[in-house]
Structure formats: structure tokens, C-alpha cells
C-alpha atoms as a PDB file:
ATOM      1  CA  UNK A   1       0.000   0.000   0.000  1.00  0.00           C
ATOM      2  CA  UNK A   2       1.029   3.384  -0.752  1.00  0.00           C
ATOM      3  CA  UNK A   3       1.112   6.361   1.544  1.00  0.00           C
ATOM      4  CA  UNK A   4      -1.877   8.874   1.929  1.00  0.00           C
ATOM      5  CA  UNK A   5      -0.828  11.097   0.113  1.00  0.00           C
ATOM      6  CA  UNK A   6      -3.462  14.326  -1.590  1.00  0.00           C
ATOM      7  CA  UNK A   7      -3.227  13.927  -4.782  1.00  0.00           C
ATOM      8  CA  UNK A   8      -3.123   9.867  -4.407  1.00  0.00           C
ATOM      9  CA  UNK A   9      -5.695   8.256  -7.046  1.00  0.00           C
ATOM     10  CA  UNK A  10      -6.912   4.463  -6.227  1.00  0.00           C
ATOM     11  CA  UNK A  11      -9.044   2.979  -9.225  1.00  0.00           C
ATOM     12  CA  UNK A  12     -12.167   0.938  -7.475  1.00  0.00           C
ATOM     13  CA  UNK A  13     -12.127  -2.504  -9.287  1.00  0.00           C
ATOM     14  CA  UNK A  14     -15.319  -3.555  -8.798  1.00  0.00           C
ATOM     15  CA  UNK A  15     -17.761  -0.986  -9.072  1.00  0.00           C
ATOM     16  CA  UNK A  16     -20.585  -2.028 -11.463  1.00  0.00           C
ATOM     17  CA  UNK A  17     -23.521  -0.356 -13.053  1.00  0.00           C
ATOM     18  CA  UNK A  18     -25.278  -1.468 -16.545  1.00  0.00           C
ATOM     19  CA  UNK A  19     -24.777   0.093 -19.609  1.00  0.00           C
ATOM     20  CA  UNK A  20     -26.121   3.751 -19.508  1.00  0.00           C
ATOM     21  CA  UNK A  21     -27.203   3.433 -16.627  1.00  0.00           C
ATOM     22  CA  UNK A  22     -25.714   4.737 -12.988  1.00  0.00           C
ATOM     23  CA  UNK A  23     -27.463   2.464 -10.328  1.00  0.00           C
ATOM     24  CA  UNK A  24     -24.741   0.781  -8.572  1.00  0.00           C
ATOM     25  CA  UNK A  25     -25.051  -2.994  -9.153  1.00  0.00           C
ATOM     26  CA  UNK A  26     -25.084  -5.577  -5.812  1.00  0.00           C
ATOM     27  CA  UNK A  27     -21.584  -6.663  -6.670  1.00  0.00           C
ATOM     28  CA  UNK A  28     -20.231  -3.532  -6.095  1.00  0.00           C
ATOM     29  CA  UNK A  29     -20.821  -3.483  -1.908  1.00  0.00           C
ATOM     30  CA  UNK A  30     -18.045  -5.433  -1.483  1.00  0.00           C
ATOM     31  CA  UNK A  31     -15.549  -3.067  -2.770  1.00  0.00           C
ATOM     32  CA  UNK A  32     -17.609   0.281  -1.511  1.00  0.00           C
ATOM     33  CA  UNK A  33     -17.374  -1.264   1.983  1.00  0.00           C
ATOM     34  CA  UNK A  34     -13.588  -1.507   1.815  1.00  0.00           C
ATOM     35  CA  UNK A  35     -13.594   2.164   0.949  1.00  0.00           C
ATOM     36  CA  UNK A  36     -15.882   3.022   3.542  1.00  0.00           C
ATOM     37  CA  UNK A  37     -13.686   0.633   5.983  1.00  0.00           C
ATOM     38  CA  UNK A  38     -10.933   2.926   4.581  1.00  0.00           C
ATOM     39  CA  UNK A  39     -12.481   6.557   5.246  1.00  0.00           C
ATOM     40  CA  UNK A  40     -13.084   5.163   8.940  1.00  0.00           C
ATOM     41  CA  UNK A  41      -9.714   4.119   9.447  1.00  0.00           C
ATOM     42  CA  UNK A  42      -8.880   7.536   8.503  1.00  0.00           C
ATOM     43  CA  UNK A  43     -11.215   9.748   9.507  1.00  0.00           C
ATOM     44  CA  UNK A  44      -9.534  12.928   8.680  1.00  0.00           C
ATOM     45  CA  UNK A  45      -8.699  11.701   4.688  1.00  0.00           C
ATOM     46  CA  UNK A  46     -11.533  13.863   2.295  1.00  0.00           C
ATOM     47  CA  UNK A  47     -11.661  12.236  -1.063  1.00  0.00           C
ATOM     48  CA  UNK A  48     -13.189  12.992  -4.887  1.00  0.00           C
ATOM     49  CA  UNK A  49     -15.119  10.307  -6.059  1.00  0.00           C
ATOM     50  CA  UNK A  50     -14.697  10.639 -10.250  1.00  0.00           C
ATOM     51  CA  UNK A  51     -16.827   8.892 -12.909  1.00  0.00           C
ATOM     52  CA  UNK A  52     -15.157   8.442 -16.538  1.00  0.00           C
ATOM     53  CA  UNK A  53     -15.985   6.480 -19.269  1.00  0.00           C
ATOM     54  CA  UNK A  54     -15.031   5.600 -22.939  1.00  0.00           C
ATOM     55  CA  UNK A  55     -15.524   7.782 -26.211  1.00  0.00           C
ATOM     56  CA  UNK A  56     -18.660   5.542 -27.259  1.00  0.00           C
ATOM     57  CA  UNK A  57     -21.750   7.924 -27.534  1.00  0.00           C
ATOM     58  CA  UNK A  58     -21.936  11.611 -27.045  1.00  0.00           C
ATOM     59  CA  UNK A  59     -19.494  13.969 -25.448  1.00  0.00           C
ATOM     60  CA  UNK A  60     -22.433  15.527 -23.096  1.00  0.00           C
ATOM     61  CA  UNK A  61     -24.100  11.958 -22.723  1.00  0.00           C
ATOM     62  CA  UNK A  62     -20.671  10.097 -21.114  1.00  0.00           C
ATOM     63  CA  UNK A  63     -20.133  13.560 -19.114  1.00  0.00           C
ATOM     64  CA  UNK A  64     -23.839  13.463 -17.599  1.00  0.00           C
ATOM     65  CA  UNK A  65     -23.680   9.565 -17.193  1.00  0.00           C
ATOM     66  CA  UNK A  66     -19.936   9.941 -15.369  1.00  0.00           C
ATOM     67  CA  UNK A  67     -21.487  12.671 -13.121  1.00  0.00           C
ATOM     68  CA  UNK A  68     -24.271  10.369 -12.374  1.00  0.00           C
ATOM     69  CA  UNK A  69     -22.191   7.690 -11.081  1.00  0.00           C
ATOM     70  CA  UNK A  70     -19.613   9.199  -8.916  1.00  0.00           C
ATOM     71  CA  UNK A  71     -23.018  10.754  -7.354  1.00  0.00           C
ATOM     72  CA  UNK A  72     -24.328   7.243  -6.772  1.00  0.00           C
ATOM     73  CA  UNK A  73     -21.112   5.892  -4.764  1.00  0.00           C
ATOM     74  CA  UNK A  74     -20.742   9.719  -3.261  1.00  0.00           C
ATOM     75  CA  UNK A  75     -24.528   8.534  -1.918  1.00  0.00           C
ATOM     76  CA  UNK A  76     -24.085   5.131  -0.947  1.00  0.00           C
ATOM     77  CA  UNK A  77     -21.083   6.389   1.328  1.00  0.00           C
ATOM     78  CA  UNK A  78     -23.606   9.010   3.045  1.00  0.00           C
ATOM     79  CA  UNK A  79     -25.810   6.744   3.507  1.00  0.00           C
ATOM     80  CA  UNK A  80     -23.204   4.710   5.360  1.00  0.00           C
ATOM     81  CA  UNK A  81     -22.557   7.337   8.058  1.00  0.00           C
ATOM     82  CA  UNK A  82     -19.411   8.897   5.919  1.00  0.00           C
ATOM     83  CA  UNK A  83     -19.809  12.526   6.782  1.00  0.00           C
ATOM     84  CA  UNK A  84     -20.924  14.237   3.390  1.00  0.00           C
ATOM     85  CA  UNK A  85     -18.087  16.997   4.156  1.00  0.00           C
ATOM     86  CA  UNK A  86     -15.448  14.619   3.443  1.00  0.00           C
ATOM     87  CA  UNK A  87     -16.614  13.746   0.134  1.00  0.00           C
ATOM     88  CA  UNK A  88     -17.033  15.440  -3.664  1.00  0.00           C
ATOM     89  CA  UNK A  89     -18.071  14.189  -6.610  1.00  0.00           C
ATOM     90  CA  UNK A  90     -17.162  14.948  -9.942  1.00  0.00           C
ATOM     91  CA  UNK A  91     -17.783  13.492 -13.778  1.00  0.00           C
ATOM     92  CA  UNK A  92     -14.917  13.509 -16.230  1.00  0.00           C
ATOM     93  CA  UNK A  93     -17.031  11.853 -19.350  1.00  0.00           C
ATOM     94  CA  UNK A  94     -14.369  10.871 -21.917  1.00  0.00           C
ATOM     95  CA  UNK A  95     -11.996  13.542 -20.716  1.00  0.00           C
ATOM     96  CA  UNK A  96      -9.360  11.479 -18.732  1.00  0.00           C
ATOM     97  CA  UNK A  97      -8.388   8.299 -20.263  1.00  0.00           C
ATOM     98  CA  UNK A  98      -6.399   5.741 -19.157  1.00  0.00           C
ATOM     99  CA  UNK A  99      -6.250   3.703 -22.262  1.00  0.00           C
ATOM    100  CA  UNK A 100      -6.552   4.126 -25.817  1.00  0.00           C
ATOM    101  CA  UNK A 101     -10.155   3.844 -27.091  1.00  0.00           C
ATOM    102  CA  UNK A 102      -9.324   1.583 -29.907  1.00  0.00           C
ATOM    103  CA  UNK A 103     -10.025  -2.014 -27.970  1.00  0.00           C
ATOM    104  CA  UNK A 104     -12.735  -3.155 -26.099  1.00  0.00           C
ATOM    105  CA  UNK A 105     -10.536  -4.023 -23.103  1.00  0.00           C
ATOM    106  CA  UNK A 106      -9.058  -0.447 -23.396  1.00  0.00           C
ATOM    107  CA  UNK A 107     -12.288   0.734 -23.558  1.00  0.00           C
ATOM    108  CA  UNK A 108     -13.326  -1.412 -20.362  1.00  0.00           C
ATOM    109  CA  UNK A 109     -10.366   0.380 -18.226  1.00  0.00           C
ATOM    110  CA  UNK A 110     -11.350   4.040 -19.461  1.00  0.00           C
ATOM    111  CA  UNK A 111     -14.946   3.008 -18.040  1.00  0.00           C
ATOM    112  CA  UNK A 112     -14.050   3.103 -14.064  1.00  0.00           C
ATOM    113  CA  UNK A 113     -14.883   4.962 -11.329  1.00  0.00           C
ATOM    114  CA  UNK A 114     -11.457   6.593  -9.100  1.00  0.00           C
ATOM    115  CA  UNK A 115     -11.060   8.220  -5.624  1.00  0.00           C
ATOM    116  CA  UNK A 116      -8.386  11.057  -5.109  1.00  0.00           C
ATOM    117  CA  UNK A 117      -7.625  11.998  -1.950  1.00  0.00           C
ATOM    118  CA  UNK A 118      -7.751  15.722  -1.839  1.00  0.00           C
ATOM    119  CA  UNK A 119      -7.203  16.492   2.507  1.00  0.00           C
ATOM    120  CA  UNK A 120      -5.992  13.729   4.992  1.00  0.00           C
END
């Protein structure tokens, strides 16, 4: 494990939501409750929760649907007793990638959801 350090990004693996859609799946609890086991470890760490996804569709769709979904973890972490002042949410759309668009695997990393700590 790395040090907290602001500015630190950690890609959640397992976060899960349909195609087009930003209701977090079941299968993505397990991972959300290691973050939230993580924030109350460290209970002076704030963090951004970002949304980002591939270059398939439009520009404003992805940056709407990448809003959307850090939103949905952002709210599943409030309404798991994580102090809403420790957390922001923010979409990045296509904006940020991580891979080139040109595979579907690529395409699969570029869709992911990130935390960044930003205080500890």
C-alpha cells in the first residue's frame, strides 16, 4: 500500500452499473465497503469520487452519465454514516483516459470509477 498522500488516485475494481445506466449494481458493496472501511480508518482523509468512461456515444451523454455515477457511490457512502463533508463528486465523461479507445478491453479500463484523496 502506498502512503496517503493528496493527490493519491486508487481505481475501485469492482464498481458495477449497466450500460447507460448509474445504479450501482449488488456486486459492487463489497468493494464500496472496503472504501468506507478505509475513510473510517482515517477519519480525517476527504476524497473525490470521479466517474469516466469511454468515447462511445456523445461527449455531453458520457459527461452526464460519469457525473451520475460518482453521485451514486458519493450517496451510498452518506448513507453509510461517511460525513458528506469529506466527500465530492465529480464526472470527467471521456476527458481522462487511461487507455486508448481503440479495444474493447481499453475501452473497459477508461470506463471506471477513481477516488483522489484531496485532505488527509
Amino acid at each position: 500500500l502506498s502512503p496517503i498522500e493528496i493527490g493519491n488516485k486508487v481505481i475501485l475494481k469492482n464498481i458495477f452499473f449497466d450500460t447507460n445506466k448509474f445504479d450501482l449494481k449488488a456486486e459492487s458493496k463489497t468493494e464500496l465497503l472496503k472504501l468506507i472501511g478505509f475513510l473510517n480508518v482515517n477519519p480525517t482523509v476527504h476524497i473525490e469520487i470521479s466517474g469516466h468512461t469511454d468515447n462511445v456515444g456523445a461527449v455531453q451523454f458520457n459527461q452526464v452519465l460519469s457525473e451520475n455515477r460518482a453521485k451514486s457511490v458519493y450517496e451510498y457512502l452518506t448513507a453509510n454514516k461517511i460525513q458528506a463533508a469529506r466527500l465530492v463528486y465529480k464526472g470527467y465523461g471521456e476527458t481522462q483516459p487511461i487507455a486508448p479507445n481503440t479495444t474493447d478491453e481499453d475501452k473497459a479500463k477508461n470506463r471506471r470509477t477513481e477516488f483522489m484523496i484531496i485532505a488527509k
